[in-house]
Protein backbone atom coordinates (compact mmCIF):
# COMPACT_ATOMS: atom_id res chain seq x y z
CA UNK A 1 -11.12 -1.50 -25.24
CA UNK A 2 -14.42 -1.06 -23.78
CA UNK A 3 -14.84 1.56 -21.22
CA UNK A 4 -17.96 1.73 -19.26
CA UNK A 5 -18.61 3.28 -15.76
CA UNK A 6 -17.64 1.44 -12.26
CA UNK A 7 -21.53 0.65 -11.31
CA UNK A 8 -21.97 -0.44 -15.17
CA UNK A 9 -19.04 -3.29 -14.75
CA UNK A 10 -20.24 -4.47 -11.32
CA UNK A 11 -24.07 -4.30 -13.01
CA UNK A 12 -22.93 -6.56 -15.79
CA UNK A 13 -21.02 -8.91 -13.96
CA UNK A 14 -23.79 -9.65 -11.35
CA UNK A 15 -26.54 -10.33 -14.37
CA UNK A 16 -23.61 -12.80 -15.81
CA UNK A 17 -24.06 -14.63 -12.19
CA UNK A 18 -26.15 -13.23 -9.16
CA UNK A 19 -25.64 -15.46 -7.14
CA UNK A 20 -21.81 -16.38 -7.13
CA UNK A 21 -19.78 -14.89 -4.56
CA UNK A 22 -18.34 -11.55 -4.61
CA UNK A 23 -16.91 -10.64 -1.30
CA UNK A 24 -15.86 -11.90 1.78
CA UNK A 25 -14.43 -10.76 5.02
CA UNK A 26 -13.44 -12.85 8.19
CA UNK A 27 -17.70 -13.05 8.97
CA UNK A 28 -19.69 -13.18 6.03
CA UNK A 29 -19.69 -13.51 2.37
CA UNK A 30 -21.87 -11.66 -0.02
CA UNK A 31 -23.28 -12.60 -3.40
CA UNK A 32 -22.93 -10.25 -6.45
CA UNK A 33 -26.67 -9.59 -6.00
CA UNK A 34 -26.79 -9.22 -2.72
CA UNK A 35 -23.72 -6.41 -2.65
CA UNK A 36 -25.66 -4.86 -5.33
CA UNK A 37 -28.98 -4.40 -3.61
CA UNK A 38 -26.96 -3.51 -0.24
CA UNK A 39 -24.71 -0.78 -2.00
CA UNK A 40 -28.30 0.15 -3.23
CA UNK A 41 -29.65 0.82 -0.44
CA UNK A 42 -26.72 2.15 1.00
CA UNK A 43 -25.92 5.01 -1.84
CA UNK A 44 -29.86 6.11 -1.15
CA UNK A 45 -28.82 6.46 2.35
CA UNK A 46 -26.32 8.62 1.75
CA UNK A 47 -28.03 10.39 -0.93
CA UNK A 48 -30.21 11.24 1.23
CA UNK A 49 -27.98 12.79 4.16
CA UNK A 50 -26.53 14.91 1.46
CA UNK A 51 -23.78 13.00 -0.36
CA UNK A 52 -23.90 14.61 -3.74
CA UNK A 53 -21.86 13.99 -7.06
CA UNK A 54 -18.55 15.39 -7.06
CA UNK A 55 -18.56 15.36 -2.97
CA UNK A 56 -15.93 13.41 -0.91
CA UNK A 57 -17.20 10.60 1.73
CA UNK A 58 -14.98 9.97 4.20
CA UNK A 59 -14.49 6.35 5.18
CA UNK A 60 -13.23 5.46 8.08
CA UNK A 61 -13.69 1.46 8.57
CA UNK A 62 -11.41 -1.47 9.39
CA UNK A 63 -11.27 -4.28 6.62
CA UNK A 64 -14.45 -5.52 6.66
CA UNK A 65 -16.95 -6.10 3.65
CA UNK A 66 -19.00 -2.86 4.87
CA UNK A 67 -16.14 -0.72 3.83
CA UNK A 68 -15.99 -2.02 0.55
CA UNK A 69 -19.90 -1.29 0.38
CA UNK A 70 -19.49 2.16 1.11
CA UNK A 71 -16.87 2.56 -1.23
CA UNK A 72 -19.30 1.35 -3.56
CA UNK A 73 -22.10 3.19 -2.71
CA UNK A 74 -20.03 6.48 -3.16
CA UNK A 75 -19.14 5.68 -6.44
CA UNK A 76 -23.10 5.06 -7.18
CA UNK A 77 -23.75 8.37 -6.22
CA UNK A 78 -20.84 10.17 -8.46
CA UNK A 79 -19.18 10.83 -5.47
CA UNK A 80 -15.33 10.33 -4.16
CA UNK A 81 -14.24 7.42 -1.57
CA UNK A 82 -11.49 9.04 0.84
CA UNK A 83 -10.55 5.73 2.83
CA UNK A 84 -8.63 6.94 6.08
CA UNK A 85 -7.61 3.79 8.81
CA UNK A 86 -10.23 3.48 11.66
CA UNK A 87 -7.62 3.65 14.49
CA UNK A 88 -6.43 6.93 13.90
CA UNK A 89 -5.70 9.49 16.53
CA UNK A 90 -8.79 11.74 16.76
CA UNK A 91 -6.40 14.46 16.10
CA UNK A 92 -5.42 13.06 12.72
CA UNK A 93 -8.81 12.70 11.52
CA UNK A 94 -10.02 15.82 12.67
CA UNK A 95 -6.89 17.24 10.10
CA UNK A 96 -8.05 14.93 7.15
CA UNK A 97 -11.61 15.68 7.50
CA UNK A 98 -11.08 19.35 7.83
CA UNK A 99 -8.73 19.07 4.68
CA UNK A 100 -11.49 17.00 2.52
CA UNK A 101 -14.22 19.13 3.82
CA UNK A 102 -16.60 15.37 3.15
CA UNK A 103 -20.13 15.52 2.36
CA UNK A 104 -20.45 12.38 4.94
CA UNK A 105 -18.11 10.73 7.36
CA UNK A 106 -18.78 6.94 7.50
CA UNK A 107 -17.51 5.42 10.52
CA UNK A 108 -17.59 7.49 13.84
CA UNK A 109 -19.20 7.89 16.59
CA UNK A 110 -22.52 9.90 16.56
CA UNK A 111 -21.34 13.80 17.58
CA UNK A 112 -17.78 13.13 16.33
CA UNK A 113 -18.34 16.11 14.22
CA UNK A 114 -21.23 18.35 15.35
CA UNK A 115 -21.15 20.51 12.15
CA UNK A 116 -21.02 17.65 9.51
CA UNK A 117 -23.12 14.75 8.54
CA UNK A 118 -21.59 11.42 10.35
CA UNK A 119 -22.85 7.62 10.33
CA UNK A 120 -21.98 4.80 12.88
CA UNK A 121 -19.29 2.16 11.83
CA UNK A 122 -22.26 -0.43 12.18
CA UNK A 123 -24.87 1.65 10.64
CA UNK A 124 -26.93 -0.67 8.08
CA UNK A 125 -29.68 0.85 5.52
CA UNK A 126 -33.38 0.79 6.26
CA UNK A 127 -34.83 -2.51 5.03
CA UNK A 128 -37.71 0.21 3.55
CA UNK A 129 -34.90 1.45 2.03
CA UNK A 130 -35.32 0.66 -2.61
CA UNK A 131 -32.86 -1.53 -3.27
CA UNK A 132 -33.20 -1.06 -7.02
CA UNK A 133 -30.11 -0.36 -9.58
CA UNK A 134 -29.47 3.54 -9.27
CA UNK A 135 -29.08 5.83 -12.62
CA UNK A 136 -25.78 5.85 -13.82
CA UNK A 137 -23.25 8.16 -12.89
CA UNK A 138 -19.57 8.35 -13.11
CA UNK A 139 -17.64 9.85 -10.12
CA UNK A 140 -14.94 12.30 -11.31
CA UNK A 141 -12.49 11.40 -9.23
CA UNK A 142 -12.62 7.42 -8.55
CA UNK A 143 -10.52 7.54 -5.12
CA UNK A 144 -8.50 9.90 -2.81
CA UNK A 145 -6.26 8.38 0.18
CA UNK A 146 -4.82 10.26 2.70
CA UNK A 147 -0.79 10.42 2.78
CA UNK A 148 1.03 11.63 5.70
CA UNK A 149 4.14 11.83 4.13
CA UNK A 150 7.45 13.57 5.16
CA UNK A 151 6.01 15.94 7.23
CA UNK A 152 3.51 14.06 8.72
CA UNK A 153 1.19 16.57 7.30
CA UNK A 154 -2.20 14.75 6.03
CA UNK A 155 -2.45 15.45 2.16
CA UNK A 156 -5.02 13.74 0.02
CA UNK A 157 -4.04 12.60 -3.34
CA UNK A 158 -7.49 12.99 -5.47
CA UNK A 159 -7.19 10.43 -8.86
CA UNK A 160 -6.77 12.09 -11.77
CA UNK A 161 -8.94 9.79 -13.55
CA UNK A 162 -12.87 8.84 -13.61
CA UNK A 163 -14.56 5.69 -12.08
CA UNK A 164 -14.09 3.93 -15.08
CA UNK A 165 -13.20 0.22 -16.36
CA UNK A 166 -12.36 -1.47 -19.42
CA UNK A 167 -14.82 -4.25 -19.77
CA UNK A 168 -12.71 -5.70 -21.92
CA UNK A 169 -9.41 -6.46 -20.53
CA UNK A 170 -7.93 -9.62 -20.73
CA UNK A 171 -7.48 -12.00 -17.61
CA UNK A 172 -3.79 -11.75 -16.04
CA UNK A 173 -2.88 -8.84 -19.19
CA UNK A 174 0.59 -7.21 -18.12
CA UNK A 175 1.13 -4.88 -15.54
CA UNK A 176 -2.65 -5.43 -14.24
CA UNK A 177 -2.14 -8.75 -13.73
CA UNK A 178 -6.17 -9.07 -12.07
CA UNK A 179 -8.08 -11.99 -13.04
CA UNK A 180 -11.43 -12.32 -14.90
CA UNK A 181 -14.42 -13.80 -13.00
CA UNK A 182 -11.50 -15.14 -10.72
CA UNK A 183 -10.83 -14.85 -7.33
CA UNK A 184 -7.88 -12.42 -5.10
CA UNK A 185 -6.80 -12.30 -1.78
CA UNK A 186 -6.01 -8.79 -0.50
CA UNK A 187 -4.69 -8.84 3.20
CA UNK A 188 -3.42 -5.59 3.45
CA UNK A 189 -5.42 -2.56 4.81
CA UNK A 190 -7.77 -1.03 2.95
CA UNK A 191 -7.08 2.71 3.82
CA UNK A 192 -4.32 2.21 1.88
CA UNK A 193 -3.96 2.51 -1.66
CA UNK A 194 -2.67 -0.34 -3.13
CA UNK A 195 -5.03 -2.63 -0.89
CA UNK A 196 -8.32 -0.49 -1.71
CA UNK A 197 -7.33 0.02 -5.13
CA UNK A 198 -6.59 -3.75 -6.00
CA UNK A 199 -9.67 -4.56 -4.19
CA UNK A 200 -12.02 -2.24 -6.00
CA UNK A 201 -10.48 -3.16 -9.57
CA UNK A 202 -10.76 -7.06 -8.83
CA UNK A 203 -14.54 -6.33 -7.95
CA UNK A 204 -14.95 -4.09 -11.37
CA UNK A 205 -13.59 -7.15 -13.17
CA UNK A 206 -15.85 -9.54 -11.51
CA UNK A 207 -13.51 -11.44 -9.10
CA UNK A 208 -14.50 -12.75 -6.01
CA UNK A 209 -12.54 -10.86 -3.17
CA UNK A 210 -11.35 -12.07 0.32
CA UNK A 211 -10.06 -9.58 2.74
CA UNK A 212 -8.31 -10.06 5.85
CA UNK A 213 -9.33 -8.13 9.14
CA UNK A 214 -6.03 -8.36 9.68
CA UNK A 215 -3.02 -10.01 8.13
CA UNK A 216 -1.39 -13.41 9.62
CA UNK A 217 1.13 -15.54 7.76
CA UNK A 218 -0.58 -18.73 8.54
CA UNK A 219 -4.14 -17.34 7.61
CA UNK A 220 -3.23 -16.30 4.16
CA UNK A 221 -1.84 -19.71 3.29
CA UNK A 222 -5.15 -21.10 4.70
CA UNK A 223 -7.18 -18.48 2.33
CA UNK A 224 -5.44 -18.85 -0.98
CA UNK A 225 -5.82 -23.23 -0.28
CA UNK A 226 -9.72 -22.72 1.10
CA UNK A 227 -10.82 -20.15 -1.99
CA UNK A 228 -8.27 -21.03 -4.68
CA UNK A 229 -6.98 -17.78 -4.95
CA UNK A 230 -5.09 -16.71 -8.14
CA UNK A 231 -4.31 -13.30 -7.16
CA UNK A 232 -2.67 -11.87 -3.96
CA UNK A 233 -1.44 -8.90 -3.04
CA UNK A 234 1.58 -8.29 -0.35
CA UNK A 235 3.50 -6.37 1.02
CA UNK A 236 7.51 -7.43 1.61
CA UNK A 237 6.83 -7.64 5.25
CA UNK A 238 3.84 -9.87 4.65
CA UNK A 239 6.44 -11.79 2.57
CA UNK A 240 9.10 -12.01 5.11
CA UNK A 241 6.39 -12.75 7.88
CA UNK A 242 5.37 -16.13 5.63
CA UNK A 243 8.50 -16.84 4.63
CA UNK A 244 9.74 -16.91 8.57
CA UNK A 245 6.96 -19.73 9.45
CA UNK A 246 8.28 -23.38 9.29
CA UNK A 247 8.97 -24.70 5.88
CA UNK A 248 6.81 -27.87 7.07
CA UNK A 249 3.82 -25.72 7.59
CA UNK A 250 4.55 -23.94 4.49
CA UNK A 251 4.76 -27.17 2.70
CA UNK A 252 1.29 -28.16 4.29
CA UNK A 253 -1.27 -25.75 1.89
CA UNK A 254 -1.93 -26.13 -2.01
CA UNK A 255 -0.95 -23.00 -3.44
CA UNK A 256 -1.07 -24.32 -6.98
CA UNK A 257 -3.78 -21.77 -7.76
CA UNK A 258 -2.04 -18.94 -7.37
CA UNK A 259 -1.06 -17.45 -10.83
CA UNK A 260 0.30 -13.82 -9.54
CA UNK A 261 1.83 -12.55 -6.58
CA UNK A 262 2.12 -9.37 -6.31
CA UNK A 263 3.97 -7.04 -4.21
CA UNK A 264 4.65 -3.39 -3.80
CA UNK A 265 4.50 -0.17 -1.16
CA UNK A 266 7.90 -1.20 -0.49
CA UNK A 267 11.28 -2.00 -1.60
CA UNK A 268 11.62 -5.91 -0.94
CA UNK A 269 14.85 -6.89 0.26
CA UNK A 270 16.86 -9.42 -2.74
CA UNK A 271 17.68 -11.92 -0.32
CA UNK A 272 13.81 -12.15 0.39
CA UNK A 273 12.67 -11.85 -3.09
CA UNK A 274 15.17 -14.93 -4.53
CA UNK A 275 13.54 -16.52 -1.94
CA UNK A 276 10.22 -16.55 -2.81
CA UNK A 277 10.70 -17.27 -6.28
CA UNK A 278 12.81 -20.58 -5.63
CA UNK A 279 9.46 -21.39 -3.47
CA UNK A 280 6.85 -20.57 -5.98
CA UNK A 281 8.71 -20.20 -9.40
CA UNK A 282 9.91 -16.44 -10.71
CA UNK A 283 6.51 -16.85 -13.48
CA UNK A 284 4.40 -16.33 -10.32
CA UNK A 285 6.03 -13.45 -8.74
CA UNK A 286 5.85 -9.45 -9.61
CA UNK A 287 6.29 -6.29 -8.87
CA UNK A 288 5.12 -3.33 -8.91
CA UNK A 289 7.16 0.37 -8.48
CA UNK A 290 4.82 3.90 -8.07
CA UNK A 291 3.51 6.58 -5.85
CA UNK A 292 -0.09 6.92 -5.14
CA UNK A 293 0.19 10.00 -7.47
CA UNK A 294 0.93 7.54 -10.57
CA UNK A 295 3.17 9.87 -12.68
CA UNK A 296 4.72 6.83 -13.61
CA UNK A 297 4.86 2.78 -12.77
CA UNK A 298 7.60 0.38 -13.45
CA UNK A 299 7.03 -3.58 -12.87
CA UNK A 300 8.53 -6.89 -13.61
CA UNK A 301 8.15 -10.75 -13.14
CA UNK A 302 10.37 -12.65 -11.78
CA UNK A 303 12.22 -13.83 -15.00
CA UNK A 304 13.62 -10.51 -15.68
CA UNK A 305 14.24 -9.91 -12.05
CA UNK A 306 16.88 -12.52 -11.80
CA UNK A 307 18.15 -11.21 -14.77
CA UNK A 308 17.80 -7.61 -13.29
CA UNK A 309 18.74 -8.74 -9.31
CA UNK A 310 17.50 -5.86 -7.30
CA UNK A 311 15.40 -4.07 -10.07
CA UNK A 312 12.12 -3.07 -9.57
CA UNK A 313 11.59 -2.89 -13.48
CA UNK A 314 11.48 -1.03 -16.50
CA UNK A 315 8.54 1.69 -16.98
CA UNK A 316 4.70 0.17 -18.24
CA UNK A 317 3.43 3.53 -17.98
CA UNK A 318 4.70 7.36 -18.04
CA UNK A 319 8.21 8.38 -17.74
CA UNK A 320 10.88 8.44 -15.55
CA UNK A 321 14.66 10.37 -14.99
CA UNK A 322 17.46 10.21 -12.30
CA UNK A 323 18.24 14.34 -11.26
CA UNK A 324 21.55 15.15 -9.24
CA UNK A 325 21.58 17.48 -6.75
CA UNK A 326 22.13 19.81 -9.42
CA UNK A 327 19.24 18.77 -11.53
CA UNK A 328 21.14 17.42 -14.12
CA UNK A 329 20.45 13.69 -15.49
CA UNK A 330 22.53 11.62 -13.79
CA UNK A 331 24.77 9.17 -15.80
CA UNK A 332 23.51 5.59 -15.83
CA UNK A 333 23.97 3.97 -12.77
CA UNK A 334 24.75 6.76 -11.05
CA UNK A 335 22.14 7.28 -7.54
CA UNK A 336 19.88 10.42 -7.81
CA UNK A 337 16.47 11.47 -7.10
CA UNK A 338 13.99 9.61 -8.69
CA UNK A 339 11.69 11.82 -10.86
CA UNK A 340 8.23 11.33 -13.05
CA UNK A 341 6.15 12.20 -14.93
CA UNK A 342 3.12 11.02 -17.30
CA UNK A 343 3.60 10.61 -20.91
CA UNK A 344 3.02 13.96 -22.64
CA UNK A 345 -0.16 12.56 -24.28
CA UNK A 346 -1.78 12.01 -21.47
CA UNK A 347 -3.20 14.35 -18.46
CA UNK A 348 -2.18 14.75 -14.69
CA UNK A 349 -2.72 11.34 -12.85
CA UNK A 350 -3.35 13.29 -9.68
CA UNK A 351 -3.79 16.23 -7.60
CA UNK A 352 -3.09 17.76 -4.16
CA UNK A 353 -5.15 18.72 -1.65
CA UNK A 354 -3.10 20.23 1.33
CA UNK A 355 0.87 20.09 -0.36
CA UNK A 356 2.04 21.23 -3.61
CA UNK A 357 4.02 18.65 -5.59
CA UNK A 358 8.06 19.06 -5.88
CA UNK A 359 8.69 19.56 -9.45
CA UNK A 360 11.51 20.51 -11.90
CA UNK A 361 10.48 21.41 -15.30
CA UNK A 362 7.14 19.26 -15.15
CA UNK A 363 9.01 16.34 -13.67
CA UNK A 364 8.28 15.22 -9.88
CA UNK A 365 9.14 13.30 -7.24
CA UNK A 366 8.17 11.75 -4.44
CA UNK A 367 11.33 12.00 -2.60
CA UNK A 368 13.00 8.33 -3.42
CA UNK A 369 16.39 7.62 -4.72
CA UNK A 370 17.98 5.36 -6.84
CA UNK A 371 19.20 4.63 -10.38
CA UNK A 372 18.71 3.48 -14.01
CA UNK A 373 20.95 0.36 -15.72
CA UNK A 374 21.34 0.65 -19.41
CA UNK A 375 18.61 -1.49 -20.29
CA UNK A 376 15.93 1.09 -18.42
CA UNK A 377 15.81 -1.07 -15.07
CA UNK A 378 15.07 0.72 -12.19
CA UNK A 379 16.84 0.37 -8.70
CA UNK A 380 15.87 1.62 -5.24
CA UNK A 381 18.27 3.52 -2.63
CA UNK A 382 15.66 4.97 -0.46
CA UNK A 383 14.38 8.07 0.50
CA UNK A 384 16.15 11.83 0.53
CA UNK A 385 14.75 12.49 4.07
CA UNK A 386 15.94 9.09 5.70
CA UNK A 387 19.40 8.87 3.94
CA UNK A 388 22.26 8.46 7.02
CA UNK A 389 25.48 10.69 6.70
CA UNK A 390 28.33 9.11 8.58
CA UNK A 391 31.36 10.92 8.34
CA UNK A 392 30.36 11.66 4.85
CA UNK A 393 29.91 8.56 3.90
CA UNK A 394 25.65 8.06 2.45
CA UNK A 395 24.06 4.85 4.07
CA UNK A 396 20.46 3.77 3.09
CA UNK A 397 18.72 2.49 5.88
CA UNK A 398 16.91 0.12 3.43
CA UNK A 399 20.32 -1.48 2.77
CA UNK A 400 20.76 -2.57 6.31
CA UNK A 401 17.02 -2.89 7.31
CA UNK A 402 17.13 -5.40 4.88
CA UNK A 403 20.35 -7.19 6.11
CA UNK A 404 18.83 -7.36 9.76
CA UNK A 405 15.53 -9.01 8.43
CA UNK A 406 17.58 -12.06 7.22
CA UNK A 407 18.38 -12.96 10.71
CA UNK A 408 15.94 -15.81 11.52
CA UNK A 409 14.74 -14.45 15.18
CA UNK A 410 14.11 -11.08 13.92
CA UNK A 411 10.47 -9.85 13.35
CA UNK A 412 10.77 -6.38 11.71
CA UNK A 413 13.80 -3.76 12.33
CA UNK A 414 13.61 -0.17 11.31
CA UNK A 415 17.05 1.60 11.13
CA UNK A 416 17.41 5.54 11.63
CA UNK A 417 20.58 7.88 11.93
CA UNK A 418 20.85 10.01 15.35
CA UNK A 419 23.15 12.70 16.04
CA UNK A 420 26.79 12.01 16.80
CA UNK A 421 29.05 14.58 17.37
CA UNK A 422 32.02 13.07 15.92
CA UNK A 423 31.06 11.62 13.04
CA UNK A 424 27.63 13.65 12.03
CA UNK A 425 25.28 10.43 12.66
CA UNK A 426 25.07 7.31 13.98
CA UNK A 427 23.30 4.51 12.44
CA UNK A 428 20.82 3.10 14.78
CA UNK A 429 18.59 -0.18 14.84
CA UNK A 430 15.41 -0.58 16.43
CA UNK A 431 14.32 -4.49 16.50
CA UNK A 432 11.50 -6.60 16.83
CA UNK A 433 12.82 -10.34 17.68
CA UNK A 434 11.25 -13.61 18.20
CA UNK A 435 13.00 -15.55 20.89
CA UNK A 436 15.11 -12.69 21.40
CA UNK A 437 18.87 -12.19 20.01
CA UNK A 438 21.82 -10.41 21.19
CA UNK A 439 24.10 -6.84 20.07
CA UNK A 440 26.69 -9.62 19.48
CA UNK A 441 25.31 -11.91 17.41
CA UNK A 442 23.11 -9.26 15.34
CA UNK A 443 26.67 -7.65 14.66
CA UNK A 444 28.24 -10.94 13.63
CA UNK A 445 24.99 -11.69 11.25
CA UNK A 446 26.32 -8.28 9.80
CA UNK A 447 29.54 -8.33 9.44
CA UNK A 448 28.85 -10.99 6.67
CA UNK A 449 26.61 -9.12 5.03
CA UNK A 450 27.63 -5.02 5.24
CA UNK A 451 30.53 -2.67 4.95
CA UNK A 452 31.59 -2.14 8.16
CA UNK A 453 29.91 2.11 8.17
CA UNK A 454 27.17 0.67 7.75
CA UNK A 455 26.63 -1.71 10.87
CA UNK A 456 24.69 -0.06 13.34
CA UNK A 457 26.49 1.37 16.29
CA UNK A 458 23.57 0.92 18.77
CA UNK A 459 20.93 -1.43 18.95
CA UNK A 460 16.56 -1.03 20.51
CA UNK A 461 15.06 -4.26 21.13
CA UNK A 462 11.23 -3.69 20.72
CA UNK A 463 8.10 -5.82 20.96
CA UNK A 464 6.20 -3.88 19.34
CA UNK A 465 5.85 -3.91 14.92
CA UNK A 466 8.19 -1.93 13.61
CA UNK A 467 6.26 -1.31 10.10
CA UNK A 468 2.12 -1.24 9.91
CA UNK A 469 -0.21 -3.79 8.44
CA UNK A 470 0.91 -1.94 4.99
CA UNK A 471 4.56 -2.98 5.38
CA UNK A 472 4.99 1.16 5.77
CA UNK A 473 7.42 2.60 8.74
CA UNK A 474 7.54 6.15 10.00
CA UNK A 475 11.36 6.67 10.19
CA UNK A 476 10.76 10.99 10.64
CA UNK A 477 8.57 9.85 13.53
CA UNK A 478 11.05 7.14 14.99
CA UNK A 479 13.86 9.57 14.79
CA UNK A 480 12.01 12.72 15.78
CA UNK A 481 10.79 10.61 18.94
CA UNK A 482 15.14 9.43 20.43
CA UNK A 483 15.93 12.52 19.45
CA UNK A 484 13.01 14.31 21.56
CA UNK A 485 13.72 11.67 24.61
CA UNK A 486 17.39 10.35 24.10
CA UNK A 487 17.32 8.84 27.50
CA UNK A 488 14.25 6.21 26.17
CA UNK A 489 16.65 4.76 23.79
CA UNK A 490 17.28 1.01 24.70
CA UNK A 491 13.92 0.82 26.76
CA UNK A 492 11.76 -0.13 24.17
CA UNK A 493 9.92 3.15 23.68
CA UNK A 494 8.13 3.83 20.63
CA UNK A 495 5.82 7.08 20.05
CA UNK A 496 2.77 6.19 18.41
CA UNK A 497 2.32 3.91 15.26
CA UNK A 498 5.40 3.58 13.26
């Protein structure tokens, strides 16, 4: 193991080859030299509006190259990206910038933020500006999203760890999976954490990385065919969304590049996931189990998932334990609350800024459920907060979210429990179709696939998405929203993103 700094490994790679590409968006592509002598230029920009080392920068840009860059150049400087979407409520981001208090906030409009130092989503450096290699510094802290969570409260979850590589990891090594001087696809949205942190690490390890401004089934066939991508990272919506298009334009791209697919932020339904590995063999398809925080990570291929059906693997790093309501272990394949931690030898992965972590005896969680076979194999429920009690009887909205998706004209679906005065809740099923579907036959699909609790007892057909470009859905918000306005339910109304 070789460890050098983040601006060391991209250094290296671009003397290896300056002029073979390192990133492209949906407009341009840029060379290894040429994103070096940009993020140059850009880090002395922001040097010089008072980014310092050990300073946040605020970044709020759709996926394009010059968020990357910014990234980058933040990381020159010693300082911390804090990646936040670009179509956020005003509100929100006035929260998550008061919360990071950032040294710059990369993105806005000029005045956003009277008392702070802002820059223009289009701003480019001064062509005066040196373009030469910076001194080397090491930021602290390499990242820090944003997470509403639960509450809907911002929080930002600051990396425990420096902006540091190993030069020396080996091409496709177990649970990295990242090529070496390869190329990946990442079409998910960068203000996330698995999108912006797979990007960043395929660029440390000199792959060439294509973003999407925005992800489309058909697109991301025609990117992994045009670049010869080896690495791409979904999300199971993004899975379900290809999966959906006709097998004859399926059929139409070369995907024999592609050596890992990878797919995480949420749990992918097992009708979906057998699906995809009849298509591309189970060698070719992981996954990947974790909070942002990073107590602890589980992943598995596909081999040991058919072995495992359902599992979403065996820890690769830290520790985890299934708690009762009681805090007591809970006996093997017996559901509890998921918690973790990091292995005693090593330090905290992560800290707050704006929440305190739930613990129990240096143990956390991050509110999902689920359980442990006796091999170590990890298996999803859902969350605490979105669990549905029906006359006492615990129903996982995942479990029938994912039964819904298998219907053919059905988009996305989020399901929710509402208040019922008989029976406690009701389980409830909001639905994005294509071509449009009926209570009747959505029921019928259902009845061959649930208990009969567990079908919903009303149905919301919605055009709009019901999860974000991250394959993430807001069920507090959802529910908090019928319950607020009962008499919206069945017209289609949504409040806000989902």
């Amino acid at each position: 193991m070789a460890i050098v700094s983040a601006p060391t490994a991209l250094r290296r790679w671009e003397a290896l080859d300056p002029d073979k590409p390192a990133l492209t968006d949906d407009t341009i592509t840029l060379s290894r030299r040429q994103l070096a002598r940009r993020t140059n230029r850009l880090a002395r920009e922001f040097a010089a509006r008072g980014v310092t080392e050990g300073s946040f920068v605020t970044i709020a840009m759709p996926n394009r190259c010059a968020c990357i860059e910014a990234a980058i150049a933040a990381l020159k400087l010693g300082a911390t990206p804090q990646p936040v979407s670009s179509r956020l409520p005003k509100r929100e981001l006035d929260a998550i910038v008061e919360l990071a208090d950032p040294s710059l906030v990369f993105g806005v409009e000029a005045g956003s933020y009277p008392d702070r130092v802002t820059l223009p989503a289009g701003f480019e450096a001064a062509a005066t500006t040196s373009d030469a290699p910076l001194p080397d510094r090491t930021a602290r802290h390499w990242k820090a999203p944003t997470s509403g969570g639960s509450t809907g409260r911002p929080k930002l979850i600051v990396a425990g760890t420096p902006a540091e590589v190993d030069d020396e990891l080996q091409p496709f090594q177990f649970p990295v999976l990242i090529p070496r001087d390869g190329v990946a696809l990442i079409p998910g949205p960068l203000y996330h954490n698995a999108p912006f942190t797979t990007g960043l690490q395929n660029l440390f390890h000199g792959n060439h990385v294509v973003i999407m401004g925005r992800f489309d089934a058909l697109a991301t066939l025609e990117l992994i065919e045009r670049h010869r991508v080896q690495y791409v990272l979904l999300v199971p919506t993004m899975m379900s969304r290809i999966w959906k298009l006709p097998a004859a334009q399926r059929a139409r791209f070369d995907l024999s590049s592609l050596r890992v697919v990878y797919h995480m932020a949420s749990h992918c339904p097992a009708w979906l996931k057998a699906a995809w590995i009849e298509w591309l063999g189970p060698e070719r398809i992981f996954e990947l189990y974790g909070g942002t925080e990073g107590q602890a990570i589980t992943a598995l291929d596909g081999v040991e998932w058919l072995q495992h059906r359902g599992s979403v693997g065996r820890c690769v790093s830290g520790e985890i334990r299934i708690l009762d309501e009681d805090g007591n272990e809970a006996p093997v394949g017996e559901v509890g609350e998921i918690y973790m931690r990091p292995t005693p030898d090593t330090g905290p992965t992560y800290f707050y800024v704006g929440a305190e972590s739930r613990a129990r005896d240096g143990w956390e969680t991050i509110g999902d459920i689920g359980w442990l076979d006796e091999e170590g194999y990890l298996y999803l429920a859902d969350r605490r907060t979105d669990m549905i009690v029906r006359g006492g009887a615990n129903i996982y909205p995942a479990e029938v979210e994912a039964a819904i998706d298998e219907h053919p004209a059905v988009q996305s679906c989020a399901v929710i429990g509402l208040p019922d005065e008989d029976l406690g809740q009701r389980v409830h099923a909001i639905v994005q179709t294509a071509g449009g579907v009926s209570e009747s036959a959505l029921a019928r699909h259902l009845e061959e696939r649930l208990a009969k609790y567990k079908i919903p007892g009303t149905y919301e057909f919605v055009s709009e998405p019901m999860r974000d470009d991250a394959g993430k859905t807001r069920r507090s918000a959802l529910r908090e929203a019928r319950t607020a306005h009962p008499r919206l339910i069945g017209e289609g109304y949504i409040d806000g993103p989902c």
